[in-house]
PDB file of N, CA and C in Angstrom:
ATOM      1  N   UNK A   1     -12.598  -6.808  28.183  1.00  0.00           N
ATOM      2  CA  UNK A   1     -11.959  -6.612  26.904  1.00  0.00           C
ATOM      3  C   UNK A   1     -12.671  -5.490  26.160  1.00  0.00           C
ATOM      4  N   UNK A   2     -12.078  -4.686  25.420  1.00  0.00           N
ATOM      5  CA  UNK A   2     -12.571  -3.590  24.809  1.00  0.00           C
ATOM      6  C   UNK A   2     -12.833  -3.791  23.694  1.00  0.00           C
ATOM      7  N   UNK A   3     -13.364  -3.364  22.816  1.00  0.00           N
ATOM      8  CA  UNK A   3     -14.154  -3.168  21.497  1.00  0.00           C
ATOM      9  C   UNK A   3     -13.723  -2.461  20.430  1.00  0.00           C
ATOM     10  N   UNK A   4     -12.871  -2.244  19.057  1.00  0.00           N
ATOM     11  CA  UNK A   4     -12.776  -1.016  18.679  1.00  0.00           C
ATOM     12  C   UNK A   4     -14.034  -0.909  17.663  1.00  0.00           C
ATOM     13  N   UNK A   5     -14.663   0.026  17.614  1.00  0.00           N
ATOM     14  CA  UNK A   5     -15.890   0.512  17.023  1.00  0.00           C
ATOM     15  C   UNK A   5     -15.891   1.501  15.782  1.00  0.00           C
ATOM     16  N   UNK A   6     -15.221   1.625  14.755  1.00  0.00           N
ATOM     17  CA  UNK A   6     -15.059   2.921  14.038  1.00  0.00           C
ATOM     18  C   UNK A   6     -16.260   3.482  13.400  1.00  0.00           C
ATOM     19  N   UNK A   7     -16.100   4.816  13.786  1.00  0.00           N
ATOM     20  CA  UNK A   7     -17.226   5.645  13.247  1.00  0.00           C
ATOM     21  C   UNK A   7     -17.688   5.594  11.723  1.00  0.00           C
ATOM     22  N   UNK A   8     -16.560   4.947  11.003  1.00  0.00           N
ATOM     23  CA  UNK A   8     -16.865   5.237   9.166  1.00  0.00           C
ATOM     24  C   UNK A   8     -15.231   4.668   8.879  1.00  0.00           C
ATOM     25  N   UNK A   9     -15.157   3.547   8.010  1.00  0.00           N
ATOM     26  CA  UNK A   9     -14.483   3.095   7.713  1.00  0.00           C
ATOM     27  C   UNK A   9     -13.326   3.895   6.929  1.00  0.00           C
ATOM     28  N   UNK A  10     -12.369   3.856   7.784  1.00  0.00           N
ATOM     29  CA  UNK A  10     -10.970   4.432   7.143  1.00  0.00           C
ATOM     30  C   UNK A  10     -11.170   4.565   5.262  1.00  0.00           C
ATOM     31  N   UNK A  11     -10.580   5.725   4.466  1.00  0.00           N
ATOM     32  CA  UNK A  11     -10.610   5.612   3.175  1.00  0.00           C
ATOM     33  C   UNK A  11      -9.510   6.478   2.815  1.00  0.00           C
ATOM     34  N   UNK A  12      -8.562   6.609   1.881  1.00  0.00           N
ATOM     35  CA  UNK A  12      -7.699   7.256   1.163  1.00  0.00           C
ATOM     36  C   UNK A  12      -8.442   8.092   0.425  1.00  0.00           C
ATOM     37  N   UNK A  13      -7.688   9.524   0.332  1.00  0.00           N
ATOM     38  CA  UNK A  13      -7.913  10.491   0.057  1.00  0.00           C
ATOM     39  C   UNK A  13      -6.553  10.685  -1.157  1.00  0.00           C
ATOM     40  N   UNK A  14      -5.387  10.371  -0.653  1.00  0.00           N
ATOM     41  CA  UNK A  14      -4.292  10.640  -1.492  1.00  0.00           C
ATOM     42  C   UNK A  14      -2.971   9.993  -1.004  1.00  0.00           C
ATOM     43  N   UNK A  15      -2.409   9.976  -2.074  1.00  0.00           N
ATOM     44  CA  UNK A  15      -1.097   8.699  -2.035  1.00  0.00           C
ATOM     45  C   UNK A  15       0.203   9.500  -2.087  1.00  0.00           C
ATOM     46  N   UNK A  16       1.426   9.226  -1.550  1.00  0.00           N
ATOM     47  CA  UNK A  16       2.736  10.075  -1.793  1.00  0.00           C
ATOM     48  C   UNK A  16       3.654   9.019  -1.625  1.00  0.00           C
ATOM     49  N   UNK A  17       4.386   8.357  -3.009  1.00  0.00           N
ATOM     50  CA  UNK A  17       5.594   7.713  -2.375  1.00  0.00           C
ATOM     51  C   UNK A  17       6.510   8.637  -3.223  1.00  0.00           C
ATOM     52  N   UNK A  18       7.760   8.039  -2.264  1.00  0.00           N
ATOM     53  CA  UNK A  18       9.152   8.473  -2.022  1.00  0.00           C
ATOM     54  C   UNK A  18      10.291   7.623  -2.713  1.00  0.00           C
ATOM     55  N   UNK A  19      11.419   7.529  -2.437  1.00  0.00           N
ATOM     56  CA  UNK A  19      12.313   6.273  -2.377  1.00  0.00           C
ATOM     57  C   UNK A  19      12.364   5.758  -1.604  1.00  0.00           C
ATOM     58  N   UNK A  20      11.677   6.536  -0.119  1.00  0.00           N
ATOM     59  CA  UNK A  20      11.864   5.602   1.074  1.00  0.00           C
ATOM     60  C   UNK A  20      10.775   5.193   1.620  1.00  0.00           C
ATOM     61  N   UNK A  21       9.633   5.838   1.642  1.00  0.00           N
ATOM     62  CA  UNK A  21       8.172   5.931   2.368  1.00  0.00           C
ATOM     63  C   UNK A  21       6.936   5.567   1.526  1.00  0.00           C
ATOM     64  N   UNK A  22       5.665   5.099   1.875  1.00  0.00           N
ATOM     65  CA  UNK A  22       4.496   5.417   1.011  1.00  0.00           C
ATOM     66  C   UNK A  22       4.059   5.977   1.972  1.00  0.00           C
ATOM     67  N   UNK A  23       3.347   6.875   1.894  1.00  0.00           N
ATOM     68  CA  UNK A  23       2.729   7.958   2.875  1.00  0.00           C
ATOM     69  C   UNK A  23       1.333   7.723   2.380  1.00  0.00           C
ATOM     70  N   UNK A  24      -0.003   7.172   3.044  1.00  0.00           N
ATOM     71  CA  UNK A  24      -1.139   7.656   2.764  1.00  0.00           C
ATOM     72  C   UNK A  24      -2.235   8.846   3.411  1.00  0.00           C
ATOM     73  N   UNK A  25      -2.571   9.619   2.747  1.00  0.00           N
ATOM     74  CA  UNK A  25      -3.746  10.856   3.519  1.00  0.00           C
ATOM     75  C   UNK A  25      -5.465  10.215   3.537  1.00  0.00           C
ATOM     76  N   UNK A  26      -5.358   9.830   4.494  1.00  0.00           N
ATOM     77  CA  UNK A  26      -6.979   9.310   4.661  1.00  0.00           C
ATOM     78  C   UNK A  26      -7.928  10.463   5.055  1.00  0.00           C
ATOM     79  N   UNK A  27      -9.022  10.187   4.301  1.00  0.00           N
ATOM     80  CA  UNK A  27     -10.401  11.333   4.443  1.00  0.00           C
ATOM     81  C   UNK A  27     -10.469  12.174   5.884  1.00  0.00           C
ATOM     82  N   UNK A  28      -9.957  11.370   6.849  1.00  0.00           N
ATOM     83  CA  UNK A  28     -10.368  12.037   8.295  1.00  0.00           C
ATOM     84  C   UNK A  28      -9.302  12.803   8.613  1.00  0.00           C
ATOM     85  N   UNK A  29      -8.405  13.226   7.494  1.00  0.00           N
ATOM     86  CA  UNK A  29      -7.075  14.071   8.295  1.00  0.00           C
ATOM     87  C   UNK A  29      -5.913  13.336   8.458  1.00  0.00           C
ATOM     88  N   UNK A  30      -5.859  12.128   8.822  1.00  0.00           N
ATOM     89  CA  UNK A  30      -4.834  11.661   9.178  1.00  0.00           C
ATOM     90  C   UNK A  30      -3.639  10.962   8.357  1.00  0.00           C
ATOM     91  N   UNK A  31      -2.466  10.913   8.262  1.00  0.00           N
ATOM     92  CA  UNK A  31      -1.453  10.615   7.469  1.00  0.00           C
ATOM     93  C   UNK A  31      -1.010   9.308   7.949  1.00  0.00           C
ATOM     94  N   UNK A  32      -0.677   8.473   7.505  1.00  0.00           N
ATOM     95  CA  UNK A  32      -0.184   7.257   7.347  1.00  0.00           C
ATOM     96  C   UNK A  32       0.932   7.022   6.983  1.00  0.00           C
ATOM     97  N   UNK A  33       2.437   6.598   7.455  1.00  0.00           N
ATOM     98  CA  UNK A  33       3.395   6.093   6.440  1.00  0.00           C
ATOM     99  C   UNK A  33       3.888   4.784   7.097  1.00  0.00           C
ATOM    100  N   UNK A  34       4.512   4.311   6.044  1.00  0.00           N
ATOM    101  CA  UNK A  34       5.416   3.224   6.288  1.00  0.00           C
ATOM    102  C   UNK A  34       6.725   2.730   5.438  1.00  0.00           C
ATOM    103  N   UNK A  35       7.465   2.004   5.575  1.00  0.00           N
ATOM    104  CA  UNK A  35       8.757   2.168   4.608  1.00  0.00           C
ATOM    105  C   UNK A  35       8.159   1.655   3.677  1.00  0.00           C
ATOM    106  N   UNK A  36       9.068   2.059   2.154  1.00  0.00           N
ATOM    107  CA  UNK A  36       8.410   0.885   1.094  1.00  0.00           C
ATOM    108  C   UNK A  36       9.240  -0.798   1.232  1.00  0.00           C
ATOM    109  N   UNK A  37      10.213  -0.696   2.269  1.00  0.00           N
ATOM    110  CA  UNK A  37      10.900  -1.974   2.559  1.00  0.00           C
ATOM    111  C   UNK A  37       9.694  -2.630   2.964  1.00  0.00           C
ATOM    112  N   UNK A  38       8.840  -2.439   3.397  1.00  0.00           N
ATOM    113  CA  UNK A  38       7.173  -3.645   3.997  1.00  0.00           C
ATOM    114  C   UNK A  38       6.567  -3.622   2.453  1.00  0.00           C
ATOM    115  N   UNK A  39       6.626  -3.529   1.424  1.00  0.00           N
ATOM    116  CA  UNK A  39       6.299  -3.479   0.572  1.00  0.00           C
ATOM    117  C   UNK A  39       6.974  -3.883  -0.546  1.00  0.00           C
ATOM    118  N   UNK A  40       8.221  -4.876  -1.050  1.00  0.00           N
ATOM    119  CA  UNK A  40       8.931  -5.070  -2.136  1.00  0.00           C
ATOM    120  C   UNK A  40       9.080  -4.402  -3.578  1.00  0.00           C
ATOM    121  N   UNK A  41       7.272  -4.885  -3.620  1.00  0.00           N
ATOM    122  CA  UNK A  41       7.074  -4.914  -5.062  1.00  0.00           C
ATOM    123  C   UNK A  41       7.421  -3.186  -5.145  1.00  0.00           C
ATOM    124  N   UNK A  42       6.346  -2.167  -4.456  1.00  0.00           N
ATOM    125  CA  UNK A  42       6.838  -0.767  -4.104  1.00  0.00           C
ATOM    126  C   UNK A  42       8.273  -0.687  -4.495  1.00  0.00           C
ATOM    127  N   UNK A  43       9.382  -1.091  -3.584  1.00  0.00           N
ATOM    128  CA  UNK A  43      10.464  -0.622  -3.229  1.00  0.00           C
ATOM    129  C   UNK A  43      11.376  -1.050  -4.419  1.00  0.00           C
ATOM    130  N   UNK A  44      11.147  -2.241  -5.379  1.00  0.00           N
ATOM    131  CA  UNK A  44      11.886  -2.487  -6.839  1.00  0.00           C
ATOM    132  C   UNK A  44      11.108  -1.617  -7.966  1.00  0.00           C
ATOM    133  N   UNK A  45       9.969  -1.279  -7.965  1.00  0.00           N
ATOM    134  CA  UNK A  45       9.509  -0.363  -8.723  1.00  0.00           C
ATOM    135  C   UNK A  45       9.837   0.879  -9.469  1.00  0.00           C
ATOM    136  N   UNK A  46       9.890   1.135 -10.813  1.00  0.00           N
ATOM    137  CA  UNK A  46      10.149   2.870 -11.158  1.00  0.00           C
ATOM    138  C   UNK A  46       9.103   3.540 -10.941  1.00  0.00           C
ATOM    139  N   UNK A  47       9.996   5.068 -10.603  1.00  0.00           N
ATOM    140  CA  UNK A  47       9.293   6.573 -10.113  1.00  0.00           C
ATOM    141  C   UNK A  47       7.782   6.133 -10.960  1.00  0.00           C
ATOM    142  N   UNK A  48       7.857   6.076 -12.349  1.00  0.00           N
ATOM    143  CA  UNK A  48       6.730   5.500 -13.107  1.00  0.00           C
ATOM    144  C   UNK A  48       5.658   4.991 -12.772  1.00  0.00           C
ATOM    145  N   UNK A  49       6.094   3.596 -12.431  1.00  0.00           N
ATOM    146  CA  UNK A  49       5.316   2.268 -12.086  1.00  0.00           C
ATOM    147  C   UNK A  49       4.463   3.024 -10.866  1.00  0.00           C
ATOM    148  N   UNK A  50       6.108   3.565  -9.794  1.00  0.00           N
ATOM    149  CA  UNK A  50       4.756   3.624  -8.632  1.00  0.00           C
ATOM    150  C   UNK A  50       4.014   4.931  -8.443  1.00  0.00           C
ATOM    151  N   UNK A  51       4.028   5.864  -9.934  1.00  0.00           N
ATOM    152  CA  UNK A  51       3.231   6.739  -9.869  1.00  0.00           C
ATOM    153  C   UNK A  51       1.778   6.462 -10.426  1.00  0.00           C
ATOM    154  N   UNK A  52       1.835   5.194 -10.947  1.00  0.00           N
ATOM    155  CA  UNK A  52       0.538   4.575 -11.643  1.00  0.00           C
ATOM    156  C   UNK A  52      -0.305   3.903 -10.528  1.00  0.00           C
ATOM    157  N   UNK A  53      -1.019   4.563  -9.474  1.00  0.00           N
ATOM    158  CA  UNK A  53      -1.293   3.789  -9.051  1.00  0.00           C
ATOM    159  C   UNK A  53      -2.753   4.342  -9.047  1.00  0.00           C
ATOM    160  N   UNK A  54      -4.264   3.430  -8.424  1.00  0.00           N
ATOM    161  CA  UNK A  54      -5.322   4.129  -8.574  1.00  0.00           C
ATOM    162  C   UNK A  54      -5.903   3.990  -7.840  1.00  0.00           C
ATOM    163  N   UNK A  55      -7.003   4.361  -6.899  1.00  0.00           N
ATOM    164  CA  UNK A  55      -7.860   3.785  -5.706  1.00  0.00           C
ATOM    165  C   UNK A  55      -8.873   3.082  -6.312  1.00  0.00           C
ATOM    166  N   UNK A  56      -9.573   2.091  -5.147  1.00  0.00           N
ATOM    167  CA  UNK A  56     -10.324   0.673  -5.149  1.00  0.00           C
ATOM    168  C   UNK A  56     -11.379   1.558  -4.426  1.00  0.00           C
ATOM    169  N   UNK A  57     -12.246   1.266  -5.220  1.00  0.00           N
ATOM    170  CA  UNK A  57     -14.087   1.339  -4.681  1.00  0.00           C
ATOM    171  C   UNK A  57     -14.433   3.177  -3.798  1.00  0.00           C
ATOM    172  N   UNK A  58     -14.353   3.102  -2.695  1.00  0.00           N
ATOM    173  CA  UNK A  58     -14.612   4.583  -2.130  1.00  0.00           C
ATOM    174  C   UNK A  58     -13.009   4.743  -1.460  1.00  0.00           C
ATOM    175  N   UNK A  59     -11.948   4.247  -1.424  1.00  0.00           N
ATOM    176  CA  UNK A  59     -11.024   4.816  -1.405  1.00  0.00           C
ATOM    177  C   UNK A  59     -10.150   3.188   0.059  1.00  0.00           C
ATOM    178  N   UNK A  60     -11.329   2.465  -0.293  1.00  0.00           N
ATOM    179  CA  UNK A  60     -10.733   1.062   0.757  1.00  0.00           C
ATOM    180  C   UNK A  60      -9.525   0.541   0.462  1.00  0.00           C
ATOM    181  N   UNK A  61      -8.952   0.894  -0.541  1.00  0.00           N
ATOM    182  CA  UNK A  61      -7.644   0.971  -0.619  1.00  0.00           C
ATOM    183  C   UNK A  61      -7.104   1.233  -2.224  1.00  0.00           C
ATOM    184  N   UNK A  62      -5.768   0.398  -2.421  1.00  0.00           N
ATOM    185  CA  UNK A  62      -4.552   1.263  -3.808  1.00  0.00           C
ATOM    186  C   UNK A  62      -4.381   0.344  -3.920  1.00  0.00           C
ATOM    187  N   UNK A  63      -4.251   0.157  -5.587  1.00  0.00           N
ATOM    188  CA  UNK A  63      -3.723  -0.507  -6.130  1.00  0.00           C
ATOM    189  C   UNK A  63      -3.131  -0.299  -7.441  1.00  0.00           C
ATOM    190  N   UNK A  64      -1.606  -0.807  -7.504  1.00  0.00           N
ATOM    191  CA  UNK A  64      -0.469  -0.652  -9.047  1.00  0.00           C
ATOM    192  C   UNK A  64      -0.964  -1.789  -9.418  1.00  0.00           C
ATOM    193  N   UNK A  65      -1.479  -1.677 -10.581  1.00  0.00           N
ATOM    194  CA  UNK A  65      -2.065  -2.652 -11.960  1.00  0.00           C
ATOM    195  C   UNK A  65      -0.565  -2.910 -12.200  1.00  0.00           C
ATOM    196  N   UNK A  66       0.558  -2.406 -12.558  1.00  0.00           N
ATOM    197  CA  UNK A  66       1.477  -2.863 -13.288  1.00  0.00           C
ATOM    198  C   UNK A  66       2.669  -3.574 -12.293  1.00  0.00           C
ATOM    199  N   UNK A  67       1.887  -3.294 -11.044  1.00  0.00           N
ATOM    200  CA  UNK A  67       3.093  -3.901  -9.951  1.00  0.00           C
ATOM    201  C   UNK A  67       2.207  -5.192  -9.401  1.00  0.00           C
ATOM    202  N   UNK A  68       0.924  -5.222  -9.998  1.00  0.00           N
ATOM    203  CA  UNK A  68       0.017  -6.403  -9.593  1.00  0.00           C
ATOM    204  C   UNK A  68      -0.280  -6.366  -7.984  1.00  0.00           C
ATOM    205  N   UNK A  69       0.103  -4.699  -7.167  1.00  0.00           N
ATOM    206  CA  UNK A  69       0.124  -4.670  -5.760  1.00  0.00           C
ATOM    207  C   UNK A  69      -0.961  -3.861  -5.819  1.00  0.00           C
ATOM    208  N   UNK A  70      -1.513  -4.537  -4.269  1.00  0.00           N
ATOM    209  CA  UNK A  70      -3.131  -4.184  -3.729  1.00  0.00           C
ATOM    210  C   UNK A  70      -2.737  -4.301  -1.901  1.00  0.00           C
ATOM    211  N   UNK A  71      -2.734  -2.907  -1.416  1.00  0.00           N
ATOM    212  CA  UNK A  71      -2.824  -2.225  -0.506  1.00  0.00           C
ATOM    213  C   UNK A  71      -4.321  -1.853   0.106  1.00  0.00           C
ATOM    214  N   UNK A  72      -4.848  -2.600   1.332  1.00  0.00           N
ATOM    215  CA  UNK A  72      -6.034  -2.544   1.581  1.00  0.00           C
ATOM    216  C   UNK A  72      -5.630  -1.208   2.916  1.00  0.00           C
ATOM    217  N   UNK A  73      -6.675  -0.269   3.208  1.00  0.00           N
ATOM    218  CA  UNK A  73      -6.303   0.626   3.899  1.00  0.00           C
ATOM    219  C   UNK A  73      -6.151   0.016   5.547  1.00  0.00           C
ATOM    220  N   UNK A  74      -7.093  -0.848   5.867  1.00  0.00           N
ATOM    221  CA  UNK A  74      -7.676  -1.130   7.124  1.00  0.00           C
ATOM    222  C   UNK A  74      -6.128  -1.955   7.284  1.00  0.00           C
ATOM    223  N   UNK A  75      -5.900  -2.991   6.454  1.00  0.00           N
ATOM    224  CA  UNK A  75      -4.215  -3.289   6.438  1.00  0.00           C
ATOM    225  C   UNK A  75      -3.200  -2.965   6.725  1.00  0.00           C
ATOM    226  N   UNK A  76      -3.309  -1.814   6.048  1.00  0.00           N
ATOM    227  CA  UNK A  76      -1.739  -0.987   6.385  1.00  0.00           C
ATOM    228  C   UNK A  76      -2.082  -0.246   7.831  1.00  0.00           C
ATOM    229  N   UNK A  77      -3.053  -0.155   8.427  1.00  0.00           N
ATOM    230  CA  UNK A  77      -3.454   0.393   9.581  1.00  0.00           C
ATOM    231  C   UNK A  77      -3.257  -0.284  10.542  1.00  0.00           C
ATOM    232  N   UNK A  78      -3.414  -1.802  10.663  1.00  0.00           N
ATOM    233  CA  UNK A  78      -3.088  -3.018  11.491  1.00  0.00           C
ATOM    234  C   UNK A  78      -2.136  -3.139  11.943  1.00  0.00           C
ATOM    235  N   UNK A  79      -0.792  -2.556  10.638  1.00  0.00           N
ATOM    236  CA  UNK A  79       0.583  -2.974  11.199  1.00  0.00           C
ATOM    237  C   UNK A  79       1.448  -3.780  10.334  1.00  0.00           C
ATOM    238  N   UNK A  80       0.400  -5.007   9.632  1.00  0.00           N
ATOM    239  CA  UNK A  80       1.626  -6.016   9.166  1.00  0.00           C
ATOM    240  C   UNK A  80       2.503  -5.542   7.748  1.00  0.00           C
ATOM    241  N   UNK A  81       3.535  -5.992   7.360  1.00  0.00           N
ATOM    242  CA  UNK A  81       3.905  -5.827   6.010  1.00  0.00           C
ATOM    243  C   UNK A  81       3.231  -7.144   5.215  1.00  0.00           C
ATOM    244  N   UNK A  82       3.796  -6.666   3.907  1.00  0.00           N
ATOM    245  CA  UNK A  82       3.546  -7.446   3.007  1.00  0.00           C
ATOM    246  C   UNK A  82       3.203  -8.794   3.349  1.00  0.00           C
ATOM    247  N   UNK A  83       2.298  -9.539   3.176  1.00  0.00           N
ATOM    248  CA  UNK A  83       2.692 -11.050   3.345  1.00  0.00           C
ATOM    249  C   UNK A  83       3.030 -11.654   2.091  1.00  0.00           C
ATOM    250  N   UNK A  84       3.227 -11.003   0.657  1.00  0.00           N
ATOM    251  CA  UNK A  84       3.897 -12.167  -0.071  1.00  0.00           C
ATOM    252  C   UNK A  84       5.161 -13.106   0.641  1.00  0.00           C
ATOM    253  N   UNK A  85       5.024 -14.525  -0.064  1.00  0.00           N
ATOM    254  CA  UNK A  85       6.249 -15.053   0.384  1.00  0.00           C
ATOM    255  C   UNK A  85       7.664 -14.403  -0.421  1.00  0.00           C
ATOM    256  N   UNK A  86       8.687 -15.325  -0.169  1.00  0.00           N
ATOM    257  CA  UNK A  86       9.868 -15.149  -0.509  1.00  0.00           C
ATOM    258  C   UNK A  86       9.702 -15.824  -2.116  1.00  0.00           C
ATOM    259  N   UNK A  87       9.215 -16.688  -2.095  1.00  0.00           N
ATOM    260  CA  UNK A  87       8.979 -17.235  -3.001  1.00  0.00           C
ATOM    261  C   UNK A  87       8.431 -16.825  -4.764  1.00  0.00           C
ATOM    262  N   UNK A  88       7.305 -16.051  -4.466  1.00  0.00           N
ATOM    263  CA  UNK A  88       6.476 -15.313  -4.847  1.00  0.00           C
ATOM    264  C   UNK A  88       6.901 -14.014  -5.226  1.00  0.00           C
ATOM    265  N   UNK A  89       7.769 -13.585  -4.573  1.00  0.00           N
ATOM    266  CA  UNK A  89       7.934 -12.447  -4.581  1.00  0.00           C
ATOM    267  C   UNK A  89       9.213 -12.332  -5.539  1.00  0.00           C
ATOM    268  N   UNK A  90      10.426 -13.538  -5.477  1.00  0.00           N
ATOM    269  CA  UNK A  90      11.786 -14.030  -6.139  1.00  0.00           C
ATOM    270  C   UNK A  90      11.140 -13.885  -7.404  1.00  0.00           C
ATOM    271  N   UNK A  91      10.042 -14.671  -7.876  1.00  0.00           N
ATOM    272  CA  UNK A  91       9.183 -15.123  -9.240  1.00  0.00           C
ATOM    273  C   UNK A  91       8.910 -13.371  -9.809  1.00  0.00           C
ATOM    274  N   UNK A  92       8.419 -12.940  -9.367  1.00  0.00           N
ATOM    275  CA  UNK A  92       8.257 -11.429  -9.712  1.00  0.00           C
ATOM    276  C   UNK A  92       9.114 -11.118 -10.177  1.00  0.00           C
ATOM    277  N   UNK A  93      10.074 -10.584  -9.188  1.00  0.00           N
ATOM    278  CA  UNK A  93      11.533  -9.963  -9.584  1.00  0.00           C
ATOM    279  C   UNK A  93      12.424 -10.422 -10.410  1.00  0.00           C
ATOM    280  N   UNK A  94      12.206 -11.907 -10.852  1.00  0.00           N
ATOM    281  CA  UNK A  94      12.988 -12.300 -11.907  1.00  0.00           C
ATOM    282  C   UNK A  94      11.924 -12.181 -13.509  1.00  0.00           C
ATOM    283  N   UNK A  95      10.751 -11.905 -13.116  1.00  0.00           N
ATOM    284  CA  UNK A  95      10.217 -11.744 -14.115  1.00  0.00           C
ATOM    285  C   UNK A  95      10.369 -10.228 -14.801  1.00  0.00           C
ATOM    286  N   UNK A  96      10.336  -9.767 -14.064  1.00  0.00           N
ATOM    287  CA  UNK A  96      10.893  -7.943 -14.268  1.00  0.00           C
ATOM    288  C   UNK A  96      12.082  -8.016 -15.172  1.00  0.00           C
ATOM    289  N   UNK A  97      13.190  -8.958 -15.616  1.00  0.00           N
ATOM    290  CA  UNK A  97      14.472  -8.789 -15.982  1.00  0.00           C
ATOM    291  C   UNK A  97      14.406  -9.057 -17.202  1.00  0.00           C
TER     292      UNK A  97
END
Protein backbone atom coordinates (compact mmCIF):
# COMPACT_ATOMS: atom_id res chain seq x y z
CA UNK A 1 0.00 0.00 0.00
CA UNK A 2 1.33 3.40 -0.77
CA UNK A 3 1.65 6.44 1.29
CA UNK A 4 0.72 9.95 0.17
CA UNK A 5 3.38 12.22 1.76
CA UNK A 6 2.96 16.02 0.87
CA UNK A 7 5.79 18.18 0.72
CA UNK A 8 3.90 21.40 2.45
CA UNK A 9 0.43 21.44 3.00
CA UNK A 10 -1.83 22.58 0.17
CA UNK A 11 -2.86 26.56 0.79
CA UNK A 12 -4.98 29.10 -1.28
CA UNK A 13 -3.52 31.77 -2.85
CA UNK A 14 -6.81 33.10 -4.56
CA UNK A 15 -10.51 32.47 -5.02
CA UNK A 16 -12.72 32.94 -8.42
CA UNK A 17 -16.38 32.13 -8.38
CA UNK A 18 -18.65 32.18 -11.24
CA UNK A 19 -22.39 31.26 -11.59
CA UNK A 20 -21.20 27.99 -12.28
CA UNK A 21 -17.70 27.13 -10.74
CA UNK A 22 -15.55 28.05 -7.56
CA UNK A 23 -12.21 27.87 -8.93
CA UNK A 24 -9.37 27.86 -6.28
CA UNK A 25 -5.41 28.98 -7.11
CA UNK A 26 -3.28 27.23 -4.54
CA UNK A 27 0.37 28.55 -3.68
CA UNK A 28 2.03 25.68 -5.75
CA UNK A 29 0.50 26.72 -9.15
CA UNK A 30 -2.20 24.65 -9.30
CA UNK A 31 -5.98 25.48 -10.00
CA UNK A 32 -8.75 23.76 -8.50
CA UNK A 33 -12.47 23.85 -9.57
CA UNK A 34 -15.59 22.41 -8.84
CA UNK A 35 -19.34 23.21 -9.52
CA UNK A 36 -20.93 25.50 -7.00
CA UNK A 37 -23.86 22.69 -7.24
CA UNK A 38 -21.31 20.64 -4.41
CA UNK A 39 -21.71 23.63 -2.56
CA UNK A 40 -25.53 25.02 -2.02
CA UNK A 41 -25.00 27.61 0.23
CA UNK A 42 -22.34 29.02 -2.78
CA UNK A 43 -24.80 28.31 -5.49
CA UNK A 44 -28.12 30.33 -3.64
CA UNK A 45 -25.80 33.10 -2.80
CA UNK A 46 -25.47 36.88 -4.35
CA UNK A 47 -22.52 37.99 -6.72
CA UNK A 48 -22.09 39.98 -3.18
CA UNK A 49 -22.31 37.41 -0.57
CA UNK A 50 -19.98 35.23 -2.55
CA UNK A 51 -17.60 37.97 -3.17
CA UNK A 52 -17.21 38.35 0.67
CA UNK A 53 -15.30 35.76 1.27
CA UNK A 54 -11.80 35.61 3.34
CA UNK A 55 -9.00 33.04 3.97
CA UNK A 56 -8.49 30.94 7.34
CA UNK A 57 -5.04 30.96 9.04
CA UNK A 58 -2.07 30.55 6.15
CA UNK A 59 -4.52 30.01 3.47
CA UNK A 60 -5.95 26.17 4.90
CA UNK A 61 -8.89 27.23 3.61
CA UNK A 62 -12.25 30.03 2.81
CA UNK A 63 -14.62 31.03 4.43
CA UNK A 64 -18.24 33.37 3.72
CA UNK A 65 -19.02 34.78 7.24
CA UNK A 66 -22.36 35.73 5.73
CA UNK A 67 -23.03 32.34 4.04
CA UNK A 68 -21.79 30.74 7.47
CA UNK A 69 -19.66 28.43 4.67
CA UNK A 70 -16.16 27.03 5.53
CA UNK A 71 -14.28 25.35 2.70
CA UNK A 72 -11.22 23.47 4.05
CA UNK A 73 -8.57 23.21 1.15
CA UNK A 74 -7.30 19.57 1.84
CA UNK A 75 -11.36 18.94 1.41
CA UNK A 76 -12.13 20.18 -1.64
CA UNK A 77 -8.98 18.25 -2.81
CA UNK A 78 -10.38 14.80 -1.55
CA UNK A 79 -13.33 15.02 -3.74
CA UNK A 80 -16.42 15.09 -1.52
CA UNK A 81 -19.19 17.82 -1.75
CA UNK A 82 -20.78 19.49 0.79
CA UNK A 83 -21.86 17.29 3.58
CA UNK A 84 -24.55 19.55 4.99
CA UNK A 85 -27.73 17.59 5.26
CA UNK A 86 -30.92 18.24 3.45
CA UNK A 87 -32.16 19.24 6.42
CA UNK A 88 -29.84 21.86 7.45
CA UNK A 89 -29.40 23.15 4.53
CA UNK A 90 -33.78 23.56 3.83
CA UNK A 91 -33.37 25.63 7.46
CA UNK A 92 -30.89 28.02 5.76
CA UNK A 93 -32.65 28.65 2.70
CA UNK A 94 -35.80 29.34 4.31
CA UNK A 95 -34.10 31.54 6.57
CA UNK A 96 -32.71 33.70 3.68
CA UNK A 97 -36.54 34.64 2.73
Amino acid sequence: MTTLILEADPAVQGVVLTAEMLTIALVDGRQVGVPLSWYPRLLHASVEERSNWILLGEGYGIEWSDLDEHIEVEGLLSGPRSQESQKSFDRWLTSRS
